[in-house]
PDB file of N, CA and C in Angstrom:
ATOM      1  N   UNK A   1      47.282 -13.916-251.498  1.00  0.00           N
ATOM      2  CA  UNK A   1      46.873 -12.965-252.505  1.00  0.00           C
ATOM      3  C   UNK A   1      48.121 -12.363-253.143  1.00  0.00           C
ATOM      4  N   UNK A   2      48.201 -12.581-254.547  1.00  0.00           N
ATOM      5  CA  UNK A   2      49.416 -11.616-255.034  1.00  0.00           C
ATOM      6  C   UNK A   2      49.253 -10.422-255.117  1.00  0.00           C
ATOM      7  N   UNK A   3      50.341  -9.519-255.308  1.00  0.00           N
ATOM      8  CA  UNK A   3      50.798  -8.333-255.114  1.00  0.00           C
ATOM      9  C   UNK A   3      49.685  -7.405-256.191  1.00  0.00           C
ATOM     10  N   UNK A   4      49.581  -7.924-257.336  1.00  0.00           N
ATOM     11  CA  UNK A   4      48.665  -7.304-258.445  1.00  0.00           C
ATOM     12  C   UNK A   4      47.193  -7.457-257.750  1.00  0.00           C
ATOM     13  N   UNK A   5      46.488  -8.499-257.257  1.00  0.00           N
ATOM     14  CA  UNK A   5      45.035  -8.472-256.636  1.00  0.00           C
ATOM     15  C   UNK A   5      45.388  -7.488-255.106  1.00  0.00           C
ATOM     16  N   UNK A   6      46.195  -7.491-254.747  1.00  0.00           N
ATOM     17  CA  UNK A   6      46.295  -6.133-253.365  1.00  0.00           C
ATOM     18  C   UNK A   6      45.720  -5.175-254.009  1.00  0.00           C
ATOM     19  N   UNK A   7      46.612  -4.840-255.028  1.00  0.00           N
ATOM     20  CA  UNK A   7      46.741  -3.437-255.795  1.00  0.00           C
ATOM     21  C   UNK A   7      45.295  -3.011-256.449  1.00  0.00           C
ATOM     22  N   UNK A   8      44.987  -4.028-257.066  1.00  0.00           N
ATOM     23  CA  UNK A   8      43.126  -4.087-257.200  1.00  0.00           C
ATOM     24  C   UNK A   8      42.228  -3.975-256.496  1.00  0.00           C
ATOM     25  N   UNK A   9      42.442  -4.750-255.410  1.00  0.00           N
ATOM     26  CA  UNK A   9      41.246  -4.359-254.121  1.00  0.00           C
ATOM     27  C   UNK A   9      41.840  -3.330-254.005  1.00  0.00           C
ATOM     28  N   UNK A  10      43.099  -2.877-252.858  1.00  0.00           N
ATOM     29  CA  UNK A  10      42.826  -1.255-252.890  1.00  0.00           C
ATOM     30  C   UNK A  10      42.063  -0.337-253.721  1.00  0.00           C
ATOM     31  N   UNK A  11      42.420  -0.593-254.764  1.00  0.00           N
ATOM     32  CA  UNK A  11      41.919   0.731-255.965  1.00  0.00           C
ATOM     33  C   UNK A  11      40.617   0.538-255.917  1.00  0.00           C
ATOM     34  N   UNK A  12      39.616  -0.948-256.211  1.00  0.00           N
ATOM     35  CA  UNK A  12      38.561  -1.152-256.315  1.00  0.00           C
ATOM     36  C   UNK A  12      37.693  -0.234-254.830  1.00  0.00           C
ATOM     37  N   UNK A  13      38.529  -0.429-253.899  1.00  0.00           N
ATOM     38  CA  UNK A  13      38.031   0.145-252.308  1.00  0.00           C
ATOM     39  C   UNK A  13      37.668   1.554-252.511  1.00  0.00           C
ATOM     40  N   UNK A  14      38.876   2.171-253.219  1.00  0.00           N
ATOM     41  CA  UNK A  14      38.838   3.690-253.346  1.00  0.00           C
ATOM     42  C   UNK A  14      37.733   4.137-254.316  1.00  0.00           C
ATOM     43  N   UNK A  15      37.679   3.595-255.508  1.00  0.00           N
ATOM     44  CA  UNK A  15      37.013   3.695-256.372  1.00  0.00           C
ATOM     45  C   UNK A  15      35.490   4.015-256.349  1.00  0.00           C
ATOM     46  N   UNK A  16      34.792   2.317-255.627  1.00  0.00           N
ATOM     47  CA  UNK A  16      33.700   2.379-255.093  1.00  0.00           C
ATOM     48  C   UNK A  16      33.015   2.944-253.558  1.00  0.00           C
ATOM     49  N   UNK A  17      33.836   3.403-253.284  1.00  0.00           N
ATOM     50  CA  UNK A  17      33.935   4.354-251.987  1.00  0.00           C
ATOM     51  C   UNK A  17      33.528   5.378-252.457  1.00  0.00           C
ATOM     52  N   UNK A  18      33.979   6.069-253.726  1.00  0.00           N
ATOM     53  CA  UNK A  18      33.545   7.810-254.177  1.00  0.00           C
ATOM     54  C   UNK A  18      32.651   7.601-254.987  1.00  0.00           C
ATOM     55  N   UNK A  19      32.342   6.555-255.713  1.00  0.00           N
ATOM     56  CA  UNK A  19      31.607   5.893-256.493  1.00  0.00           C
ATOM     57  C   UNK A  19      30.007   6.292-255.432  1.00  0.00           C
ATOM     58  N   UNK A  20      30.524   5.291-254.503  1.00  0.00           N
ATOM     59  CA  UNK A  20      28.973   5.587-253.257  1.00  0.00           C
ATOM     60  C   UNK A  20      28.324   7.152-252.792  1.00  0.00           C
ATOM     61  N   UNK A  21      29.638   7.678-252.727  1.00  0.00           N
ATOM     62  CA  UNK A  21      29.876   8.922-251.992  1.00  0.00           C
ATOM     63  C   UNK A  21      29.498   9.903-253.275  1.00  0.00           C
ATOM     64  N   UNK A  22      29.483   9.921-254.164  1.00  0.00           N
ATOM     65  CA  UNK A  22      29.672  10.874-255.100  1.00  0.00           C
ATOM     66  C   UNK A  22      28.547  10.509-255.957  1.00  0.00           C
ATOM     67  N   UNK A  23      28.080   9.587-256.709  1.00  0.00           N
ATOM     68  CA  UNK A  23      27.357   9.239-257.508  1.00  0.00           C
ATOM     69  C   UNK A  23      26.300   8.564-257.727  1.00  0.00           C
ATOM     70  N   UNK A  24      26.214   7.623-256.643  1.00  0.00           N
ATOM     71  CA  UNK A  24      24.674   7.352-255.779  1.00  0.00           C
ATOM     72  C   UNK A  24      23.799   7.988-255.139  1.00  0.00           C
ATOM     73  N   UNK A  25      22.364   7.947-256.127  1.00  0.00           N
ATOM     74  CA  UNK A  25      21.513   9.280-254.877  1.00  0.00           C
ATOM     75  C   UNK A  25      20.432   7.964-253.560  1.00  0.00           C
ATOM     76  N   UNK A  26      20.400   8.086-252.730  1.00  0.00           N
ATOM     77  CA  UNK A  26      19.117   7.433-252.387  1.00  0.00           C
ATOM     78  C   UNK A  26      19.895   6.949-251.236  1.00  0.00           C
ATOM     79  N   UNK A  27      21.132   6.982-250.752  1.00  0.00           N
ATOM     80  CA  UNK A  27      21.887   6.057-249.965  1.00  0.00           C
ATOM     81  C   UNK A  27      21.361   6.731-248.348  1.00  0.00           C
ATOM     82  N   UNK A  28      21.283   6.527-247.345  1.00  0.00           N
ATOM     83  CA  UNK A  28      20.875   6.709-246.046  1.00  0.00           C
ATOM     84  C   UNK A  28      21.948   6.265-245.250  1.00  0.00           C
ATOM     85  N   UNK A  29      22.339   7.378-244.151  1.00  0.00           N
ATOM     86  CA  UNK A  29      23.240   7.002-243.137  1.00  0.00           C
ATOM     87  C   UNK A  29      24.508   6.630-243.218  1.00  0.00           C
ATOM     88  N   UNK A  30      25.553   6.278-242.728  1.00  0.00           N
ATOM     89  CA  UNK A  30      27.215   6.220-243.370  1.00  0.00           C
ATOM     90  C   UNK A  30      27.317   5.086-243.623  1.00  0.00           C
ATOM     91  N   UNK A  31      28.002   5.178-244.994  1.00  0.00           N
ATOM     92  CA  UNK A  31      28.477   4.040-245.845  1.00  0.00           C
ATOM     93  C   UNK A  31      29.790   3.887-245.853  1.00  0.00           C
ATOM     94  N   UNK A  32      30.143   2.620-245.326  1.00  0.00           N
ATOM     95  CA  UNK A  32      31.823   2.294-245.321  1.00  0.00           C
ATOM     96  C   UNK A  32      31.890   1.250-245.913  1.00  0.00           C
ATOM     97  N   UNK A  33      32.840   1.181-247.025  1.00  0.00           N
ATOM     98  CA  UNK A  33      33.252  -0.339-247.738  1.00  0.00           C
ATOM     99  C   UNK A  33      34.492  -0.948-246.915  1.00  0.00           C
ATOM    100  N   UNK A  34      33.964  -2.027-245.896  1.00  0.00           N
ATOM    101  CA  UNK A  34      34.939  -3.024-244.961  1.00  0.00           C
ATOM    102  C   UNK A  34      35.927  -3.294-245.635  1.00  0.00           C
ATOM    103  N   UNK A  35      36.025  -4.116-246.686  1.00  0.00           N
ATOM    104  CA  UNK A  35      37.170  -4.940-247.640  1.00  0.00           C
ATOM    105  C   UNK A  35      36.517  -5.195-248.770  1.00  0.00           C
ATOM    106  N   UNK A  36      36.841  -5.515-249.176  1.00  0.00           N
ATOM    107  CA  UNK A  36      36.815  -6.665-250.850  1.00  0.00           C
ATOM    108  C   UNK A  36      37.602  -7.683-250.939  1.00  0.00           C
ATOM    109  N   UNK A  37      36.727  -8.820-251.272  1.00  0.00           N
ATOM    110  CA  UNK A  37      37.405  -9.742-251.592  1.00  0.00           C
ATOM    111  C   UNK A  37      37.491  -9.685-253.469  1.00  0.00           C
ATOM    112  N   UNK A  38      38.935 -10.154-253.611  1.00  0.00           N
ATOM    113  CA  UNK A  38      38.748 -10.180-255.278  1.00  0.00           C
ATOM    114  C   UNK A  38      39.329 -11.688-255.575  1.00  0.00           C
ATOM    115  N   UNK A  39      38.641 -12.199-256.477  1.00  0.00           N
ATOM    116  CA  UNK A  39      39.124 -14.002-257.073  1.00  0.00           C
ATOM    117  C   UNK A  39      40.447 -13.153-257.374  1.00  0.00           C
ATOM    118  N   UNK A  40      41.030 -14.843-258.064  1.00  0.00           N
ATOM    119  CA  UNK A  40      42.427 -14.983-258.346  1.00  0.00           C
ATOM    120  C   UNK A  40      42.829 -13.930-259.507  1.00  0.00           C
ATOM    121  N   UNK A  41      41.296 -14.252-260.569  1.00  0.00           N
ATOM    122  CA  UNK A  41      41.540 -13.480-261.833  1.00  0.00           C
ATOM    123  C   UNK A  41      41.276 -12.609-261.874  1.00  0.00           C
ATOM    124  N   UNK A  42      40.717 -11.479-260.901  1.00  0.00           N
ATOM    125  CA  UNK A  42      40.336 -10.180-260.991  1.00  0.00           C
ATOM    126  C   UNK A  42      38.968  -9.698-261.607  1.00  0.00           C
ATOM    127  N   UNK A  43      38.212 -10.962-261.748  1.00  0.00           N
ATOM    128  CA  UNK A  43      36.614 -11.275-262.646  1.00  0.00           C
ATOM    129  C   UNK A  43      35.852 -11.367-261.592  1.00  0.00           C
ATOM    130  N   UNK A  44      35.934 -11.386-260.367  1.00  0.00           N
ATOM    131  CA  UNK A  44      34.498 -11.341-259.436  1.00  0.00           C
ATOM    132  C   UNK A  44      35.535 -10.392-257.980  1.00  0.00           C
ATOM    133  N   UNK A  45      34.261  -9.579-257.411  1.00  0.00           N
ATOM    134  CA  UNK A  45      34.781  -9.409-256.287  1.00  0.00           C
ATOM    135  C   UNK A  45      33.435  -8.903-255.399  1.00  0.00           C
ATOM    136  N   UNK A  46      34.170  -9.403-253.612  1.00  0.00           N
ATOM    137  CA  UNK A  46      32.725  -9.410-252.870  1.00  0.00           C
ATOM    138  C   UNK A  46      32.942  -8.294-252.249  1.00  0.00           C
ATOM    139  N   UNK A  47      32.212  -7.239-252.394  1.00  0.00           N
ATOM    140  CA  UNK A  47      32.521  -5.750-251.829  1.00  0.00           C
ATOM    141  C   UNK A  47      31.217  -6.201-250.103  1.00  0.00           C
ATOM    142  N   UNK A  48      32.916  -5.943-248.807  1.00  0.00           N
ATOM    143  CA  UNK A  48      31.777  -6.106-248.390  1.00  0.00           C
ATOM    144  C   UNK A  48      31.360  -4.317-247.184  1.00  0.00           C
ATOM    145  N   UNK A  49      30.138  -4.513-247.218  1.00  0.00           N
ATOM    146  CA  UNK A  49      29.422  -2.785-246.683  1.00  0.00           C
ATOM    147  C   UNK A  49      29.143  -2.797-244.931  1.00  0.00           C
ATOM    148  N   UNK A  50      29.109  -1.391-245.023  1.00  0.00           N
ATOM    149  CA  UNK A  50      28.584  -1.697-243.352  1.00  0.00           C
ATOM    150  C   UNK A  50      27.745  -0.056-243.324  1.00  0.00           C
ATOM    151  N   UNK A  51      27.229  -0.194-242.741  1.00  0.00           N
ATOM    152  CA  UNK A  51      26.000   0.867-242.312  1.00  0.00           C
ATOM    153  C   UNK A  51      25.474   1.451-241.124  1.00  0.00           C
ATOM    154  N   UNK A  52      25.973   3.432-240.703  1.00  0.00           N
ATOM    155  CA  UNK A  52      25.726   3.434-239.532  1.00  0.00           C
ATOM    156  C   UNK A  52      24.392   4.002-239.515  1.00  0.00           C
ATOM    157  N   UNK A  53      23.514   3.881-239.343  1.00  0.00           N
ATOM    158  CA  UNK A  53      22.088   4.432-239.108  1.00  0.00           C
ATOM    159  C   UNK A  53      21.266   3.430-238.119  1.00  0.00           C
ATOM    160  N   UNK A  54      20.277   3.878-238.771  1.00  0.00           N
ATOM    161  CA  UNK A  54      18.420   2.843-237.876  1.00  0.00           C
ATOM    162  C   UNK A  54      18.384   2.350-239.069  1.00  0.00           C
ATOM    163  N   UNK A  55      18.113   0.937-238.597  1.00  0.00           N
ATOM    164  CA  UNK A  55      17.653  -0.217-239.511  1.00  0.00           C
ATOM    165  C   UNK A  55      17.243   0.240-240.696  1.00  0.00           C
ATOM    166  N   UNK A  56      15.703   1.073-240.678  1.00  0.00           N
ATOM    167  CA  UNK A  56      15.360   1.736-241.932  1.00  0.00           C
ATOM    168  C   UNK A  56      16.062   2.123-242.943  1.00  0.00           C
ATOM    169  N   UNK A  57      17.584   3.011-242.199  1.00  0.00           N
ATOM    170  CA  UNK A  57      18.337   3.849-243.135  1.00  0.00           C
ATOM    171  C   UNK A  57      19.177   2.508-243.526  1.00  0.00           C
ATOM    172  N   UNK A  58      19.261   1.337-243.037  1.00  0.00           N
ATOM    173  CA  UNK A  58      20.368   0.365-243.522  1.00  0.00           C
ATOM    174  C   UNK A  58      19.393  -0.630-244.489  1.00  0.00           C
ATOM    175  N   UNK A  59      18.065  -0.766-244.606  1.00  0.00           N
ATOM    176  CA  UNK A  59      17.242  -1.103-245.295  1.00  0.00           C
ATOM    177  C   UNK A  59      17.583  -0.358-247.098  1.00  0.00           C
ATOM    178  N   UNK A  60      16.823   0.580-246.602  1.00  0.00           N
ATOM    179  CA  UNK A  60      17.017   1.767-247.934  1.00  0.00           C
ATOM    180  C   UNK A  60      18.355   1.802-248.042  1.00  0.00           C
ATOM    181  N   UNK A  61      19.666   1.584-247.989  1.00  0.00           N
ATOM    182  CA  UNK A  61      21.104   1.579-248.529  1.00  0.00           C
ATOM    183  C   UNK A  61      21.529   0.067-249.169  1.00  0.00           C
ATOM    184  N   UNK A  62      20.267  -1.286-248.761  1.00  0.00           N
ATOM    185  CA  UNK A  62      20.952  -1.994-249.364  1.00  0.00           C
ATOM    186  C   UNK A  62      19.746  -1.803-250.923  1.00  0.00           C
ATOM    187  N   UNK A  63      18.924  -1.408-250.563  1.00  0.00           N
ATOM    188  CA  UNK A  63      17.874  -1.356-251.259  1.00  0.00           C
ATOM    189  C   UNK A  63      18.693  -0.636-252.905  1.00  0.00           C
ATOM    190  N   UNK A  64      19.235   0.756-252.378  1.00  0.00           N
ATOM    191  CA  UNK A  64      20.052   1.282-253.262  1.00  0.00           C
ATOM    192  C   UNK A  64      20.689   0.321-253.995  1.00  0.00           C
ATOM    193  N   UNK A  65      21.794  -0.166-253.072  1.00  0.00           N
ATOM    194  CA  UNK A  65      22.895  -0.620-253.834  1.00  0.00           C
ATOM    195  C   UNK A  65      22.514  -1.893-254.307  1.00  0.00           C
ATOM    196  N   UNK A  66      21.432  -2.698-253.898  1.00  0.00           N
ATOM    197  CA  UNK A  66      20.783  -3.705-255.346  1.00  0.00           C
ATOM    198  C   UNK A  66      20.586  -3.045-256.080  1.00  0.00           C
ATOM    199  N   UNK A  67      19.925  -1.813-256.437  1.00  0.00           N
ATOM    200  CA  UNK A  67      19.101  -1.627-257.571  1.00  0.00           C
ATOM    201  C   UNK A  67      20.368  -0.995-258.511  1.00  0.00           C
ATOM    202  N   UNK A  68      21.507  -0.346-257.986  1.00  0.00           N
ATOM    203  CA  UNK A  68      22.526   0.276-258.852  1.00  0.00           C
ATOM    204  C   UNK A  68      23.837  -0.736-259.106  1.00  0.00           C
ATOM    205  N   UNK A  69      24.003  -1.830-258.713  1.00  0.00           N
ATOM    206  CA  UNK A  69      24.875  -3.016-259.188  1.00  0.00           C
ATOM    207  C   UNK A  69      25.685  -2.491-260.625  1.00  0.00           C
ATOM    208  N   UNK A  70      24.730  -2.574-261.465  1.00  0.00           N
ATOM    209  CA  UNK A  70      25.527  -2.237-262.473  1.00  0.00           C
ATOM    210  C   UNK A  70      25.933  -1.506-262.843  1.00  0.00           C
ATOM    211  N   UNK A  71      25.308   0.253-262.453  1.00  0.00           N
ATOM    212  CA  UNK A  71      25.773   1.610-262.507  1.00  0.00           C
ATOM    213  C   UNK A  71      27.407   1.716-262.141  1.00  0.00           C
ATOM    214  N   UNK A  72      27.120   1.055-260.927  1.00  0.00           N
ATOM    215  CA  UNK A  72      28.592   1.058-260.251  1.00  0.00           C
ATOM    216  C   UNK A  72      29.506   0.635-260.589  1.00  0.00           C
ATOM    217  N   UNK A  73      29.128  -1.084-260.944  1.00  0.00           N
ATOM    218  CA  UNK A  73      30.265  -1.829-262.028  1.00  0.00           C
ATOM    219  C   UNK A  73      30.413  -0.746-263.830  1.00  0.00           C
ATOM    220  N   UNK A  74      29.629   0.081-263.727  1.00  0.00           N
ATOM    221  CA  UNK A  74      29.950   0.568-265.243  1.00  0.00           C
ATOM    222  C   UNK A  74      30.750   1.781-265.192  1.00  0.00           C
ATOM    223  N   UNK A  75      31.158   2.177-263.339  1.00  0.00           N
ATOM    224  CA  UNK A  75      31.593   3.634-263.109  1.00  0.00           C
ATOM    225  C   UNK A  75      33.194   3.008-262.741  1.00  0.00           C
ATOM    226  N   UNK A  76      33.086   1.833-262.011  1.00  0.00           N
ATOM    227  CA  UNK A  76      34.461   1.211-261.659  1.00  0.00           C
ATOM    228  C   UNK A  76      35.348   1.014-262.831  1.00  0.00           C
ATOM    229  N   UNK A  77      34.206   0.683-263.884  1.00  0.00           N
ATOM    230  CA  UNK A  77      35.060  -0.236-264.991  1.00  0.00           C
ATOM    231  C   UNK A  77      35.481   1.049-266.121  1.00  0.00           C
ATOM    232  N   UNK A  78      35.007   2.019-265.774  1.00  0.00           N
ATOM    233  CA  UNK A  78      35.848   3.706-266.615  1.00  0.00           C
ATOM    234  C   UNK A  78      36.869   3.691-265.837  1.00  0.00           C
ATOM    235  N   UNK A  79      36.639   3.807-264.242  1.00  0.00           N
ATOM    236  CA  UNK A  79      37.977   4.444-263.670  1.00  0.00           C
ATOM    237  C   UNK A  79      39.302   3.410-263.792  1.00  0.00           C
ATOM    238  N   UNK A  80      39.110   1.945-263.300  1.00  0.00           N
ATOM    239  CA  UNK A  80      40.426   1.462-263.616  1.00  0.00           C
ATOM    240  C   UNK A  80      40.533   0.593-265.117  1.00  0.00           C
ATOM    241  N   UNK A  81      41.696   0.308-264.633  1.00  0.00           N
ATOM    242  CA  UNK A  81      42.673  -0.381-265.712  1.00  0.00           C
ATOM    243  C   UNK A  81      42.433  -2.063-265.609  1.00  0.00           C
ATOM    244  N   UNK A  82      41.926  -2.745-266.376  1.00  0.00           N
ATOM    245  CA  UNK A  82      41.531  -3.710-266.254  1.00  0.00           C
ATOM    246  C   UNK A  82      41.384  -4.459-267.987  1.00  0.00           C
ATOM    247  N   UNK A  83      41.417  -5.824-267.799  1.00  0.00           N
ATOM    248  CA  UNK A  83      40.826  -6.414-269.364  1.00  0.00           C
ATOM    249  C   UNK A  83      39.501  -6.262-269.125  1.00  0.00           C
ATOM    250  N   UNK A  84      39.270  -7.120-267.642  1.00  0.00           N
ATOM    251  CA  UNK A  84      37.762  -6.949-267.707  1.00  0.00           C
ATOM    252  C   UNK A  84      37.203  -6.579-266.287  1.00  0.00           C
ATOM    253  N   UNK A  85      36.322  -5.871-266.428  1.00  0.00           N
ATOM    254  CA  UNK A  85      35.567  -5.566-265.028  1.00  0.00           C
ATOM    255  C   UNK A  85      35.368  -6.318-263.866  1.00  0.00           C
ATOM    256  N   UNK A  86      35.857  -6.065-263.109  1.00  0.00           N
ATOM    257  CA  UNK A  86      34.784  -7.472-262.163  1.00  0.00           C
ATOM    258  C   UNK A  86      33.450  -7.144-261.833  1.00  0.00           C
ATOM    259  N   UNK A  87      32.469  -8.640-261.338  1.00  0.00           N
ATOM    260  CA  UNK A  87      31.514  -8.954-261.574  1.00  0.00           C
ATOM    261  C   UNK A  87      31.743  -8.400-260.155  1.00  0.00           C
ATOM    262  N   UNK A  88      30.736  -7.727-259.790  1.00  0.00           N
ATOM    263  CA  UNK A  88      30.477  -6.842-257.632  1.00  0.00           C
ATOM    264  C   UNK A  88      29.233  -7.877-257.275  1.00  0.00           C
ATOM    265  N   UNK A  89      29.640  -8.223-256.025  1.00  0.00           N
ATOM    266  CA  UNK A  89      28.602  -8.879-254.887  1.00  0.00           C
ATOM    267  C   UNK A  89      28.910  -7.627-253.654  1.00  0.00           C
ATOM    268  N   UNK A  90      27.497  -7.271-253.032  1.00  0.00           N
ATOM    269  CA  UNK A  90      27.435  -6.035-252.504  1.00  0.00           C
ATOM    270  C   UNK A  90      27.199  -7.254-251.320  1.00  0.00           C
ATOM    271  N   UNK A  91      27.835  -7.287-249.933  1.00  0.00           N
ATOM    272  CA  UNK A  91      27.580  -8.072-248.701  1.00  0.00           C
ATOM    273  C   UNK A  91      27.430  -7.184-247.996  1.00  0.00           C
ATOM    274  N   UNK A  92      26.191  -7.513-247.215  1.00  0.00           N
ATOM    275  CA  UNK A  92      26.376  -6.503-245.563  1.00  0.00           C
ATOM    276  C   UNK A  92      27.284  -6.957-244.458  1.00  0.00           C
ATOM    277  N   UNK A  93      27.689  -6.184-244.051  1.00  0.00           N
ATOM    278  CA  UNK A  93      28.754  -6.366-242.921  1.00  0.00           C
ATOM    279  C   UNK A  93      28.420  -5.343-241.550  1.00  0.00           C
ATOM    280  N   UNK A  94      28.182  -6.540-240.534  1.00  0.00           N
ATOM    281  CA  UNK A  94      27.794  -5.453-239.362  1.00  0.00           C
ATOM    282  C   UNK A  94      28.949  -5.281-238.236  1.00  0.00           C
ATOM    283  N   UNK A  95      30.027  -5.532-238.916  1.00  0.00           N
ATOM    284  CA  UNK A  95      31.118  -4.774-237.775  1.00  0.00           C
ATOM    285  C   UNK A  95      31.433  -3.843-237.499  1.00  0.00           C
ATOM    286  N   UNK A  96      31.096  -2.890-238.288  1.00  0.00           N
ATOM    287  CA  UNK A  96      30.724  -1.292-237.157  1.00  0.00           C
ATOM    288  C   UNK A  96      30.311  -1.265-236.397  1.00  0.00           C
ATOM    289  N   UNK A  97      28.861  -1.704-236.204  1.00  0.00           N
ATOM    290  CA  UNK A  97      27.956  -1.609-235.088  1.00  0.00           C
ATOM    291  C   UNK A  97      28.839  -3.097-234.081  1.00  0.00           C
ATOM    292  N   UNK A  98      29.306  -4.087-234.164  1.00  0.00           N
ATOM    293  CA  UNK A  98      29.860  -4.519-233.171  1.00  0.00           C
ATOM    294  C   UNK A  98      30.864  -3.841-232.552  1.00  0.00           C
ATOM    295  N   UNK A  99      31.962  -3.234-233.053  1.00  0.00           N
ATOM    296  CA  UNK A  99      33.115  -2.179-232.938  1.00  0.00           C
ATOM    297  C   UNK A  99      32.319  -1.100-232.223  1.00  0.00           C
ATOM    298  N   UNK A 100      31.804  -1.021-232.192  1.00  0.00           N
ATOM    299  CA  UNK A 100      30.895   0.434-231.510  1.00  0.00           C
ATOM    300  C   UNK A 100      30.002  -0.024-230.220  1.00  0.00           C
ATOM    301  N   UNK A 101      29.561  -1.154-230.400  1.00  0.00           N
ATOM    302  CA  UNK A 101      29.717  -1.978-228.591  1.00  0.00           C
ATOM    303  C   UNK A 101      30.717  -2.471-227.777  1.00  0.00           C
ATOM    304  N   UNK A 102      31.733  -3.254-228.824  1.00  0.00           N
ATOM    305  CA  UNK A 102      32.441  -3.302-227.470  1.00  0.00           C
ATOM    306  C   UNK A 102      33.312  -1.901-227.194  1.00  0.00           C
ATOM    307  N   UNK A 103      33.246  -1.042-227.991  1.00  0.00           N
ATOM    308  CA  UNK A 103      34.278   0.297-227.573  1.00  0.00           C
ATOM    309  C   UNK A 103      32.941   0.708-226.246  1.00  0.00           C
ATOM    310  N   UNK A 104      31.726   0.686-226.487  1.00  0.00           N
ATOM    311  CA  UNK A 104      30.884   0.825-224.983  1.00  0.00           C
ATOM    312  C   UNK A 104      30.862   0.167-223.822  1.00  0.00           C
ATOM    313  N   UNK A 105      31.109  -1.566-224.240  1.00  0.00           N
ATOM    314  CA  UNK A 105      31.823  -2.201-223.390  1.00  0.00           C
ATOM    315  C   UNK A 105      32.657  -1.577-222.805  1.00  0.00           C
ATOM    316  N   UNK A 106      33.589  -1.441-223.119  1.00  0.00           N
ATOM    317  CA  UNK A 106      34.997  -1.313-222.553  1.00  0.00           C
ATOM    318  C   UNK A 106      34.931   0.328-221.500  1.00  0.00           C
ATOM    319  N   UNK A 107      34.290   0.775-222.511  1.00  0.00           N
ATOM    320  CA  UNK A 107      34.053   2.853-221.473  1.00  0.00           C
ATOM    321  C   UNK A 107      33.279   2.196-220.356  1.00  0.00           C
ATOM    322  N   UNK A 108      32.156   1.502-220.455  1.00  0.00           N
ATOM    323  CA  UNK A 108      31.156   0.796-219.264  1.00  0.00           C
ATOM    324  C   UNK A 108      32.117   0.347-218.122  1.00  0.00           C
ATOM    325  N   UNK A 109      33.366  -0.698-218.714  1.00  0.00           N
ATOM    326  CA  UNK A 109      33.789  -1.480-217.698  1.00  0.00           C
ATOM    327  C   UNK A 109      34.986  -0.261-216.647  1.00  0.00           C
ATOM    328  N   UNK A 110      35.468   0.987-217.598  1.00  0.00           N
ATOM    329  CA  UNK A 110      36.743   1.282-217.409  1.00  0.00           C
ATOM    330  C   UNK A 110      35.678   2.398-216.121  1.00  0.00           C
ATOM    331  N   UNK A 111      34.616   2.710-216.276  1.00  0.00           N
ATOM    332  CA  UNK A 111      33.950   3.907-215.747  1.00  0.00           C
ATOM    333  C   UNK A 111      33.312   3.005-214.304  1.00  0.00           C
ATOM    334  N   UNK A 112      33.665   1.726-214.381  1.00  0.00           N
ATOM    335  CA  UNK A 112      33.190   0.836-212.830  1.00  0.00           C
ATOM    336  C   UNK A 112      31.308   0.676-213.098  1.00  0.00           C
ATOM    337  N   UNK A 113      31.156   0.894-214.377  1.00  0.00           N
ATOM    338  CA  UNK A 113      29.728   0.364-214.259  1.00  0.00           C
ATOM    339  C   UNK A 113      29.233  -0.956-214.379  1.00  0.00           C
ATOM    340  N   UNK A 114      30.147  -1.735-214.948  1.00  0.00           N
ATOM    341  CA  UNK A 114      29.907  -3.585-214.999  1.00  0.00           C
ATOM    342  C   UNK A 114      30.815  -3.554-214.031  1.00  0.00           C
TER     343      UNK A 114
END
């Protein structure tokens, strides 16, 4: 990845992070943007999400963020500097909730219960 697409995903990270946090109503339970992937040209990128709640609340957050796709791409594409916007793919990502077992793993094993 060159130095200019770093500099994009970061910003894109920050962006749509307050973007979620600030300007989306309907969202349920904590929303963390994992990474982004961005193409070569800065024209598509795969934002990917993770969600701490009950299923329900991770239901209703992707539910949100289908239905606001473009809100978001139209809030990203004010804040940065770009020719052209990129096109957002919203992915779920469940490595929180794995990160949050094995950190139970590990308290389980260190406390002599496995």
């Amino acid at each position: 990845m060159s130095l200019r697409n770093e500099r994009v995903r970061k910003e894109l990270m920050r962006d749509i992070s307050e973007i979620l946090q600030r300007e989306i109503r309907g969202l349920l339970g904590v929303v963390s943007i994992m990474d982004i992937e961005v193409s070569h040209d800065n024209s598509y990128a795969k934002v990917f999400y993770s969600v701490l709640g009950s299923d329900e609340q991770k239901e209703q957050t992707k539910t949100t963020i289908d239905a606001n796709v473009s809100r978001i791409r139209y809030e990203v594409g004010k804040r940065i500097r770009l020719r052209v916007t990129p096109e957002l793919r919203f992915i779920y990502s469940d490595s929180l909730e794995q990160a949050s077992r094995v950190n139970d793993l590990i308290d389980k094993i260190s406390r002599g219960e496995i």
